[in-house]
C-alpha atoms as a PDB file:
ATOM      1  CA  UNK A   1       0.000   0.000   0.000  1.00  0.00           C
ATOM      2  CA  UNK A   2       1.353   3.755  -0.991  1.00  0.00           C
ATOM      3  CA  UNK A   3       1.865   5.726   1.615  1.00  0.00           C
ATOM      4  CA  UNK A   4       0.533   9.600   1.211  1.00  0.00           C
ATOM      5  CA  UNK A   5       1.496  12.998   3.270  1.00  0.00           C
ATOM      6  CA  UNK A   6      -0.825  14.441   5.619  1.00  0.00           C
ATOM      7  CA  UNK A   7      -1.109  17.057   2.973  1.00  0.00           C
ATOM      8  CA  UNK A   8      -2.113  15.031   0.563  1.00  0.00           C
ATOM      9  CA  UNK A   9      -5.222  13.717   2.552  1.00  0.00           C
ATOM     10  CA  UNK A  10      -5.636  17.668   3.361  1.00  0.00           C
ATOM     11  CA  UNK A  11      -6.015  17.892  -0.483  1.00  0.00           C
ATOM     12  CA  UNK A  12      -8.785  15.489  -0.816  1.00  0.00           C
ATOM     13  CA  UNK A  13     -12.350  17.598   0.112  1.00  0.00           C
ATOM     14  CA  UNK A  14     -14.834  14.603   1.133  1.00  0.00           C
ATOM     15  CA  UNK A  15     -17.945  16.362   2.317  1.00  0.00           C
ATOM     16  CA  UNK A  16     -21.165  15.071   3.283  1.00  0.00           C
ATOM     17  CA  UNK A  17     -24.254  16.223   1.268  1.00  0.00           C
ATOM     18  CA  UNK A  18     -28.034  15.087   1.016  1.00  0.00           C
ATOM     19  CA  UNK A  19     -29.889  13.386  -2.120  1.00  0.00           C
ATOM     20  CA  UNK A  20     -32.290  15.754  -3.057  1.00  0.00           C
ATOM     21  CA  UNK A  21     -33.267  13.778  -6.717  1.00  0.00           C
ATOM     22  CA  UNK A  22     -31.871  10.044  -7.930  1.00  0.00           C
ATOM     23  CA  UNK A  23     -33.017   9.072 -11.067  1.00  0.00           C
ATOM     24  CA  UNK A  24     -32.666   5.889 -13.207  1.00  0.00           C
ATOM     25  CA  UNK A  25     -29.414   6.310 -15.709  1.00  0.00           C
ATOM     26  CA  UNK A  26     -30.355   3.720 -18.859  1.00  0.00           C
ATOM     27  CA  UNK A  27     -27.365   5.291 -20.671  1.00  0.00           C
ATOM     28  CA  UNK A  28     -25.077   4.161 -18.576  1.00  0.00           C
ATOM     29  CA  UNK A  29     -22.519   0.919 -18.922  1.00  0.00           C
ATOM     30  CA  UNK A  30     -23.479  -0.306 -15.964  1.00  0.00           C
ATOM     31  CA  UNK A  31     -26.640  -0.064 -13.811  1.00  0.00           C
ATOM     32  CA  UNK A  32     -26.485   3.342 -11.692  1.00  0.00           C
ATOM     33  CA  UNK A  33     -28.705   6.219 -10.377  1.00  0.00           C
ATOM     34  CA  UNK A  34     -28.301   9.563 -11.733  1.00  0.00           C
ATOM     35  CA  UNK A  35     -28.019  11.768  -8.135  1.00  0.00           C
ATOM     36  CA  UNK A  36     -28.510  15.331  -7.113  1.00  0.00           C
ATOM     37  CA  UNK A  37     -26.775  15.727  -3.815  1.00  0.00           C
ATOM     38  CA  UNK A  38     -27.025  19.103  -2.234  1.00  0.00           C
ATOM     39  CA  UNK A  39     -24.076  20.235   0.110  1.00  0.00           C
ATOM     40  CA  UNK A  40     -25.153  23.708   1.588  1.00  0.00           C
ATOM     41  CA  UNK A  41     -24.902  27.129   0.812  1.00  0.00           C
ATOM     42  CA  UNK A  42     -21.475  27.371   0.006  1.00  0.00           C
ATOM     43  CA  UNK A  43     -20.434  24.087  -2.395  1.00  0.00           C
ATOM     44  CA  UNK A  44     -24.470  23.836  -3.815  1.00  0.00           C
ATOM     45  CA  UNK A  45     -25.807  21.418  -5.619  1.00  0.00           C
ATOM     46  CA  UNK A  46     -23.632  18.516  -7.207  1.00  0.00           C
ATOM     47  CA  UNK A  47     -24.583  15.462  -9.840  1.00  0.00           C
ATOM     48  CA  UNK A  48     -23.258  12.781  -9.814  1.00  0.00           C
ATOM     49  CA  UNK A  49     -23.763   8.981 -11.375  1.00  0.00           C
ATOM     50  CA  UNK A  50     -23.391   6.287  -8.654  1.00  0.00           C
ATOM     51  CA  UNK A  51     -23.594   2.576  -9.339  1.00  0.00           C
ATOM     52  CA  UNK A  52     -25.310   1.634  -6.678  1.00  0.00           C
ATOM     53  CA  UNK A  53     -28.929  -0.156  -7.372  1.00  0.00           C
ATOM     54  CA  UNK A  54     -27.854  -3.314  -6.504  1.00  0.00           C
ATOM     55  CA  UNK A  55     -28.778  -2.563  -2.707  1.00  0.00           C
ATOM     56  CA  UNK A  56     -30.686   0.554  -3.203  1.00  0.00           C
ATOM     57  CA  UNK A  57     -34.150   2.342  -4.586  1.00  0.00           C
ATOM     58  CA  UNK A  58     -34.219   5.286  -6.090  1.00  0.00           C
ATOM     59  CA  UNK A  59     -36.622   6.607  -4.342  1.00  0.00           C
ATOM     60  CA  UNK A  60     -35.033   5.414  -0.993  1.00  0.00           C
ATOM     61  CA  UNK A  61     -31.945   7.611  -2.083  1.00  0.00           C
ATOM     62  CA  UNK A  62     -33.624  10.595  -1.359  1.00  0.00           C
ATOM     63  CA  UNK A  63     -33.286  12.583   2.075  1.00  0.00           C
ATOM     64  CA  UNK A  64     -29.984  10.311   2.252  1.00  0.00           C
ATOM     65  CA  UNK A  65     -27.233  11.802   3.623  1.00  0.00           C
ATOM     66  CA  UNK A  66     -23.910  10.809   1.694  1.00  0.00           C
ATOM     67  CA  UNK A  67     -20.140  10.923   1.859  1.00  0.00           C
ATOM     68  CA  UNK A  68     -18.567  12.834  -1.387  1.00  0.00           C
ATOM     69  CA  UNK A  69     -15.484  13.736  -2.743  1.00  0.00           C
ATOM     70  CA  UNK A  70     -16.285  17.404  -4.332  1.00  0.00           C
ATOM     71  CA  UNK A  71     -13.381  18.805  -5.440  1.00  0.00           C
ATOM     72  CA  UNK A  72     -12.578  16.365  -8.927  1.00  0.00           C
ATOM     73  CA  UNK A  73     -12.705  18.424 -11.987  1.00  0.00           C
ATOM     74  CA  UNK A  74     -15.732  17.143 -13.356  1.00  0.00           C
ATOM     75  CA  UNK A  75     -15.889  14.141 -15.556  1.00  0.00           C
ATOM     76  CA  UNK A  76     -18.400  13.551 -18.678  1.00  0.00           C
ATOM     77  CA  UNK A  77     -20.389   9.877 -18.238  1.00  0.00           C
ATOM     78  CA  UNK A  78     -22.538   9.319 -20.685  1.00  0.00           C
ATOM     79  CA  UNK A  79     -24.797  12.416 -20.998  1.00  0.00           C
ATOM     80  CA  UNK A  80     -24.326  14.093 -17.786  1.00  0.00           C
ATOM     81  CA  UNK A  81     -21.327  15.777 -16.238  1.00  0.00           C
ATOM     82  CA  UNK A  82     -20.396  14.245 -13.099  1.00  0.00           C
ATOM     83  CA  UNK A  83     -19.291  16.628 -10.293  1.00  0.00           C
ATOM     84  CA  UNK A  84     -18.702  14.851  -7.305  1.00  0.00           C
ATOM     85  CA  UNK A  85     -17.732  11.204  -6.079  1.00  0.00           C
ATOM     86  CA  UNK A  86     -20.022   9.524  -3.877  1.00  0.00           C
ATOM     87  CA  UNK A  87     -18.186   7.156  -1.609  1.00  0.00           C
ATOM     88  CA  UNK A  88     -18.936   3.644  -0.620  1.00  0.00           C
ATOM     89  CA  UNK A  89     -17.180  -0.208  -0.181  1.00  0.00           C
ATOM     90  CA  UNK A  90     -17.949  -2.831  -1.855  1.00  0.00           C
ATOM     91  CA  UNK A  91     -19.905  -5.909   0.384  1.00  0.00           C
ATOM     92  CA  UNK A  92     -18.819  -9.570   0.064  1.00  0.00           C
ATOM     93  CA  UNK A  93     -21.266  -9.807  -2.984  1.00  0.00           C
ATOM     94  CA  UNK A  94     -19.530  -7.153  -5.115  1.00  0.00           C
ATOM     95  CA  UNK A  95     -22.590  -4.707  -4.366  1.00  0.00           C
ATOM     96  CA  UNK A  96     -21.421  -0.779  -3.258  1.00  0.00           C
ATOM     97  CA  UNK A  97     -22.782   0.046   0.351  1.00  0.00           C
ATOM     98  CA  UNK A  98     -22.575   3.611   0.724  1.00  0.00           C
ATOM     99  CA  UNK A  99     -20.385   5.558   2.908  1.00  0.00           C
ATOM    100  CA  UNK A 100     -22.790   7.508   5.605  1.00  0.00           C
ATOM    101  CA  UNK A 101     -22.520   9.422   8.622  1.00  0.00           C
ATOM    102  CA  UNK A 102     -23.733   7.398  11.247  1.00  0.00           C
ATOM    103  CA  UNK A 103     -27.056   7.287  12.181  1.00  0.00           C
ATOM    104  CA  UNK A 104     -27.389   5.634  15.313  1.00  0.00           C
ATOM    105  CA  UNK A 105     -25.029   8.103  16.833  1.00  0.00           C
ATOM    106  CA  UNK A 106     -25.467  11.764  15.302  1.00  0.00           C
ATOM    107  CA  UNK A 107     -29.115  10.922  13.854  1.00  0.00           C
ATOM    108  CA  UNK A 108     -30.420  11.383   9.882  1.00  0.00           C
ATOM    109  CA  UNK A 109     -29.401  15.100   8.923  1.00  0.00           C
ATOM    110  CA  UNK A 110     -27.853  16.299  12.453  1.00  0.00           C
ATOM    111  CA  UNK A 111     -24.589  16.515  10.481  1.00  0.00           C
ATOM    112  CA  UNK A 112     -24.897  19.482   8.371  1.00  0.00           C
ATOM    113  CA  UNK A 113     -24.365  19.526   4.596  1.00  0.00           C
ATOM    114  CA  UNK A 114     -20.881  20.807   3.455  1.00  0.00           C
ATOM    115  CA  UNK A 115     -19.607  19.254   6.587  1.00  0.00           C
ATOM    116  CA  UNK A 116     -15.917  18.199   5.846  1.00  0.00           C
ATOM    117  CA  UNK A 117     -14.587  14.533   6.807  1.00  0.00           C
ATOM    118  CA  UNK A 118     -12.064  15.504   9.911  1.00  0.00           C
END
């Protein structure tokens, strides 16, 4: 495994944000959800394509809070521009779980969006 700086991981902004919209991407290579995740005043509104319907509904996506990497240039997939990374792991099956503040501690939206990872 690579080893990076602290400064490098200072580089990386991974903010959490809420779905506001996920949508069903047909264009796409493989199955995914187009998302609208919205990180506060001060970052906005991002898109984003995540490949994630194995273990999750589109219209359970939404009032989700989400882990995202928001400062990648952004990157064209299929027809939309993609401007943020949502995070997750992959389970034993190969399926993404995504990464989430934790509700059983801080409680659905009592972190606020635009919140950086510390």
């Amino acid at each position: 495994m690579e080893q990076i700086e602290w400064e490098d991981f200072l580089k990386v902004e991974l903010r959490v944000g809420t779905i506001i919209a996920a949508e069903d991407f047909p264009e796409a290579r493989r199955p995914a959800f187009k998302l609208q995740v919205d990180f506060g005043e001060e970052i906005g509104i991002k898109k984003s394509s995540a490949q994630i319907t194995q273990l999750y509904k589109k219209e359970d996506l939404v009032g989700k809070q989400v882990m995202a990497v928001v400062n990648f240039p952004a990157k064209q997939i299929g027809p939309i521009m993609s401007e943020c990374l949502v995070t997750g792991f992959y389970d034993k099956d190969g399926a993404v779980v995504l990464a989430v503040p934790d509700p059983s501690v801080v409680g659905v939206g009592d972190v606020a969006n635009g919140e950086r990872l510390v």
